[in-house]
Protein backbone atom coordinates (compact mmCIF):
# COMPACT_ATOMS: atom_id res chain seq x y z
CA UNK A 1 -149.11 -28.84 -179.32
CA UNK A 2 -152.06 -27.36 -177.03
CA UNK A 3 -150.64 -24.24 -177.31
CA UNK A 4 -151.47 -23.21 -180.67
CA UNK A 5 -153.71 -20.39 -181.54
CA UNK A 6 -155.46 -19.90 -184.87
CA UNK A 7 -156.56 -16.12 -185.77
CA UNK A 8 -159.59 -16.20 -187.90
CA UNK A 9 -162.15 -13.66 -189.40
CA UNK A 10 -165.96 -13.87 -189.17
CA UNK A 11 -167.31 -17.16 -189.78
CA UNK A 12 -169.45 -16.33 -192.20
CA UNK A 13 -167.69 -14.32 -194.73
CA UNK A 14 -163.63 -15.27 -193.73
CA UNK A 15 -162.87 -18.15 -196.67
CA UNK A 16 -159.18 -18.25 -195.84
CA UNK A 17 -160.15 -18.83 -192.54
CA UNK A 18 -162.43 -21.66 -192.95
CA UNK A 19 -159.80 -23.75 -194.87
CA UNK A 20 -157.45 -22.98 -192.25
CA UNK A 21 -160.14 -24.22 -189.30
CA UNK A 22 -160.97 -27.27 -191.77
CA UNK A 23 -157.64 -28.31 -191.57
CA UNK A 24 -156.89 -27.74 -187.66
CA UNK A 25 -160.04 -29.92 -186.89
CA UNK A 26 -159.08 -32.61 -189.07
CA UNK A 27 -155.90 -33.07 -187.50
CA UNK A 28 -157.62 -33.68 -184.11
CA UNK A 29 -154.98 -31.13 -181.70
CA UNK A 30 -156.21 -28.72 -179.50
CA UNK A 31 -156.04 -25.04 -180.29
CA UNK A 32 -157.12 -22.08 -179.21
CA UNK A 33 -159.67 -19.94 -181.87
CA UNK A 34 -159.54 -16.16 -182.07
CA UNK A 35 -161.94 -14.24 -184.11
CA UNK A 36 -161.02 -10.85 -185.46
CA UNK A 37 -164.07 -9.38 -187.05
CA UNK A 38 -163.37 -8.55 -190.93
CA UNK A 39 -163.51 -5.03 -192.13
CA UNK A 40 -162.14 -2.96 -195.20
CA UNK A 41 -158.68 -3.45 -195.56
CA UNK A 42 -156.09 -4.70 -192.68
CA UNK A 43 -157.11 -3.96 -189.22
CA UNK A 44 -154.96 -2.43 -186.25
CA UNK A 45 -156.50 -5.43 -184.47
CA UNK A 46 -155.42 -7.79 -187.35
CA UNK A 47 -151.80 -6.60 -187.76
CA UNK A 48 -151.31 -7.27 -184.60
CA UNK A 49 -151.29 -10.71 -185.11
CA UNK A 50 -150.33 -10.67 -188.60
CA UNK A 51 -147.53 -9.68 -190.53
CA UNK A 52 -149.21 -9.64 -193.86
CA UNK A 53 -152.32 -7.98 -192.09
CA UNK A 54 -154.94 -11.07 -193.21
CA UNK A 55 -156.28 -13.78 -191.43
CA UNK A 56 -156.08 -16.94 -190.72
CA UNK A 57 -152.45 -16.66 -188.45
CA UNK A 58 -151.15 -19.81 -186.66
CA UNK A 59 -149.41 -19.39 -184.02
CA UNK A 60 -146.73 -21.61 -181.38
CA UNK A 61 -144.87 -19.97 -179.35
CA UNK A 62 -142.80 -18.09 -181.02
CA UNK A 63 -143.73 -19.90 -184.27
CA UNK A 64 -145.56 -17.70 -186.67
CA UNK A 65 -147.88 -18.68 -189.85
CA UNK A 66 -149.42 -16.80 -192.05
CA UNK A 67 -151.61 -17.71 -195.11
CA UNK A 68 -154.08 -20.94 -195.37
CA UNK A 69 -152.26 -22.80 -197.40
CA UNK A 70 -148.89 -22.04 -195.13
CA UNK A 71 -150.58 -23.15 -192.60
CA UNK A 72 -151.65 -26.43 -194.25
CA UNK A 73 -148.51 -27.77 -195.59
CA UNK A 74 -146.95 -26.67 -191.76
CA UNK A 75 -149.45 -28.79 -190.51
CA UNK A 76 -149.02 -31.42 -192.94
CA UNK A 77 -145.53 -31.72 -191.78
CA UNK A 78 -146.17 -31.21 -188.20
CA UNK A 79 -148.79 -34.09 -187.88
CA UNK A 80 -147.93 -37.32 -190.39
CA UNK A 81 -150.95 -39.17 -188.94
CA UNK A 82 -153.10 -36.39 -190.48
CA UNK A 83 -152.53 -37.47 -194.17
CA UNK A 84 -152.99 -34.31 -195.54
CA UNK A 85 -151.38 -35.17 -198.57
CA UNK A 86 -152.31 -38.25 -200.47
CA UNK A 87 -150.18 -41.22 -199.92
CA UNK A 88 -149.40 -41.58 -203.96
CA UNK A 89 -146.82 -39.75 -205.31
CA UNK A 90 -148.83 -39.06 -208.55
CA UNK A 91 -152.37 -38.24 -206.55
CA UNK A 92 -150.13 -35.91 -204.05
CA UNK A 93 -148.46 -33.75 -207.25
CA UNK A 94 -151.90 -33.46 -207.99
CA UNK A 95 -153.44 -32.41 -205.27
CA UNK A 96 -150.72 -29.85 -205.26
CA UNK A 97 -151.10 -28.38 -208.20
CA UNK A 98 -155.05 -27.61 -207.41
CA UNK A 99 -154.62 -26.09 -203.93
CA UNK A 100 -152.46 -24.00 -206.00
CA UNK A 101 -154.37 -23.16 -208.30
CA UNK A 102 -157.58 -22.65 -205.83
CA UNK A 103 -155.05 -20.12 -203.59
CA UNK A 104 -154.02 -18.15 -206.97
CA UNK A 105 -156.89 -18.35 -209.95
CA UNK A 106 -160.68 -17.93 -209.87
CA UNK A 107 -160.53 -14.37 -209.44
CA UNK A 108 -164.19 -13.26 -210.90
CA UNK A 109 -165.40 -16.48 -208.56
CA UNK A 110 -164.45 -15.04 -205.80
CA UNK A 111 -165.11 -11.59 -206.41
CA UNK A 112 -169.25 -12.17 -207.51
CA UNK A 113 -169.82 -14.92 -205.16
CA UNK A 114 -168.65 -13.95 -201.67
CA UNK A 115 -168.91 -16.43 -199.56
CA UNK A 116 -171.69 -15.87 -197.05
CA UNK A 117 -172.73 -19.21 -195.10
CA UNK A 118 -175.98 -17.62 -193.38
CA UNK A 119 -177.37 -16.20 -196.75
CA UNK A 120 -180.73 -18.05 -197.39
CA UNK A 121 -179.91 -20.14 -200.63
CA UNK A 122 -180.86 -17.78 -204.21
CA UNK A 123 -179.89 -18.28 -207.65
CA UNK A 124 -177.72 -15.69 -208.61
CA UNK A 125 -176.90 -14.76 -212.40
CA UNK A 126 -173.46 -15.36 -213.26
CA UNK A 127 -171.67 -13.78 -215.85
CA UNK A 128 -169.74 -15.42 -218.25
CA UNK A 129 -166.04 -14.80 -216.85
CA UNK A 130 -167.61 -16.75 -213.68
CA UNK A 131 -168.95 -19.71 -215.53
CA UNK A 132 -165.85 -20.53 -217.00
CA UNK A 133 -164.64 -20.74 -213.64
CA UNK A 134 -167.32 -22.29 -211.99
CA UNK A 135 -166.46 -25.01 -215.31
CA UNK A 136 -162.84 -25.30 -214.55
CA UNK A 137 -163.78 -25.66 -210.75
CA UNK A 138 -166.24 -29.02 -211.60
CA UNK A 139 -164.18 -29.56 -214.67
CA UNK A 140 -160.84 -30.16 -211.32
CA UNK A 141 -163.40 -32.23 -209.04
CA UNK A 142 -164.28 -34.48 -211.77
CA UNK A 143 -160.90 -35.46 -212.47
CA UNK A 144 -159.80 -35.76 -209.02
CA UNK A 145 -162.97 -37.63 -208.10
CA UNK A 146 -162.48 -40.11 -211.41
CA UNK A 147 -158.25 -40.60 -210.85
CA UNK A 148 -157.95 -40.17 -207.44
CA UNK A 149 -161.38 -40.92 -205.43
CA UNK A 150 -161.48 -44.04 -204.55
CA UNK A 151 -161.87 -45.23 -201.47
CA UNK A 152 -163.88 -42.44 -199.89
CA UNK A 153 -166.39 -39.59 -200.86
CA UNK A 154 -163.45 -36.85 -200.73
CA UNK A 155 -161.68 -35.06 -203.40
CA UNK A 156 -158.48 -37.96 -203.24
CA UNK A 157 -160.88 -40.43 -201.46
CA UNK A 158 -160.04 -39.34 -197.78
CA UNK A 159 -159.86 -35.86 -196.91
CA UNK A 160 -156.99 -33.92 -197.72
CA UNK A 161 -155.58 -30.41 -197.81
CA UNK A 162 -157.72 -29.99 -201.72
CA UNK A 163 -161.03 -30.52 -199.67
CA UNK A 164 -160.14 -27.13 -197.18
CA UNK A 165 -159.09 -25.23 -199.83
CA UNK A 166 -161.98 -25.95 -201.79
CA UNK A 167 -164.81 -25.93 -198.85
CA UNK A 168 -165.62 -22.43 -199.43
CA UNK A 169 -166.18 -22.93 -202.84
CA UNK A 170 -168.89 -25.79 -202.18
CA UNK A 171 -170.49 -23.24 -199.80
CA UNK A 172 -170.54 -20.80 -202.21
CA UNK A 173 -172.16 -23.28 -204.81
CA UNK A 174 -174.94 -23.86 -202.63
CA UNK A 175 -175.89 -20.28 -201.50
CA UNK A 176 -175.71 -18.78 -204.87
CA UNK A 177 -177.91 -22.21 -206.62
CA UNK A 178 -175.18 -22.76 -208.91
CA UNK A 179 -176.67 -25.33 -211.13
CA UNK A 180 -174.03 -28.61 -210.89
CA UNK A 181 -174.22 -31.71 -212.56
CA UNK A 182 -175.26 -34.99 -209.81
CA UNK A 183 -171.91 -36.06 -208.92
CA UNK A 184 -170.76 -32.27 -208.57
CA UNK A 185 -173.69 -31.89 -206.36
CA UNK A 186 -172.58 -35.16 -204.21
CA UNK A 187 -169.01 -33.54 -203.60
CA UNK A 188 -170.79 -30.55 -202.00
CA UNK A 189 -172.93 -32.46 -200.29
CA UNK A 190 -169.82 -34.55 -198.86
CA UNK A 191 -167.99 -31.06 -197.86
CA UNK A 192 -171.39 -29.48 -196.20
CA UNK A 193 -171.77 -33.18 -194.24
CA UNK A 194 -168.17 -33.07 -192.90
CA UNK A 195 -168.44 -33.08 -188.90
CA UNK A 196 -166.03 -29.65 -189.21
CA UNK A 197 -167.99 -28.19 -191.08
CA UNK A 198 -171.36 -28.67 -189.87
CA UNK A 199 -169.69 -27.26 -186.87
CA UNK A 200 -168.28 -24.21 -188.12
CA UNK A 201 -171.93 -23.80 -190.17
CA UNK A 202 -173.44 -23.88 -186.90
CA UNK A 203 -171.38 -21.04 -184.98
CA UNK A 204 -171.91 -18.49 -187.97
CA UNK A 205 -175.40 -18.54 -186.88
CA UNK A 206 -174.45 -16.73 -183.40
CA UNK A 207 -171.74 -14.08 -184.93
CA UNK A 208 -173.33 -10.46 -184.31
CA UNK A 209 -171.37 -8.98 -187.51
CA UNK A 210 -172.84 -8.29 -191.02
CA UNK A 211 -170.73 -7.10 -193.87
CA UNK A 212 -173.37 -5.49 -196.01
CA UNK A 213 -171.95 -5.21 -199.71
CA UNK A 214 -171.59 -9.18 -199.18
CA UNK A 215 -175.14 -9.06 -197.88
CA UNK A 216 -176.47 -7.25 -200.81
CA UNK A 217 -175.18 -9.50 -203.73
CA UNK A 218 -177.34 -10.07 -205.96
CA UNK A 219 -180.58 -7.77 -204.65
């Protein structure tokens, strides 16, 4: 499948994106990356990719797919030897349900911590609507990590389709100094150390675009 083509925002800001790339790179095929630079609202350049106007967009052929977590269970499907999903029927229900809930809740999480990978590390103030999502977030990891982890330092021991959709959230934990408890601290440790993304880390620091109101958070 060399032919594929992932559309992606900016690095540095594009979450969806990143657990898109995550889960490309852990499958190991060769595709081609496109960046469309983010701005307000859907772009002419976007749309033309894009039916729903957002990135990320996978694309074969004539195949289209749209949405991160589309584009994971696709992928999933496509590529067995991945193991996207845990092996165990129980652990793979599981890790279901949190993707899910990661691609639909955590609303006031993502709205007051943007991610922003380049951002020198601050401690931001959180309100309380955040914390209680920030506690449901480590509240999920801990649970996974105590039913489900052994085996490997990974949400369900290897990684899985959980650990893309919940990368930006580690990033987010670290540029904002979320205060986490040690073995919350690990898990983002474990998602900053993946190969991936050290990789993708590393080509945010050559993108030319800012997006200032994420810039200004918190000054």
């Amino acid at each position: 499948m060399s032919d594929l083509t992932l559309y992606i925002g900016n690095k540095n800001y594009s979450s969806w994106s990143l657990r898109a790339w995550l889960t490309l790179k852990h499958v190991g095929t060769p595709f081609k990356e496109v960046i469309i630079p983010l701005e307000d609202g859907p772009t002419v350049a976007i749309r033309a990719h894009s039916p729903s106007g957002k990135v990320p967009v996978l694309r074969y052929g004539d195949l289209v797919v749209w949405d991160s977590l589309a584009i994971g269970e696709y992928l999933a499907e496509e590529f067995h030897q991945a193991h996207l999903w845990p092996a165990d029927r129980v652990a793979r229900a599981f890790a279901r349900s949190a993707c899910a809930e990661m691609h639909s809740g955590f609303p006031h999480l993502r709205s007051a911590l943007p991610m922003n990978i380049r951002r020198t590390p601050f401690r931001l103030a959180l309100t309380p609507d955040v914390e209680k999502e920030v506690a449901r977030i480590v509240s999920l990891w801990s649970e996974c990590r105590r039913r489900f982890g052994w085996g490997g330092p990974f949400l369900f021991g290897r990684f899985t389709l959980a650990d893309a959709m919940y990368a930006p959230v580690a990033t987010r934990f670290r540029t904002y100094g979320v205060p986490l408890d040690d073995a919350t601290a690990a898990y983002v440790n474990t998602i900053h150390d993946f190969p991936p993304m050290r990789e993708w880390a590393a080509s945010v620091k050559a993108e030319p675009w800012a997006i200032e109101a994420y810039d200004q958070v918190g000054r």
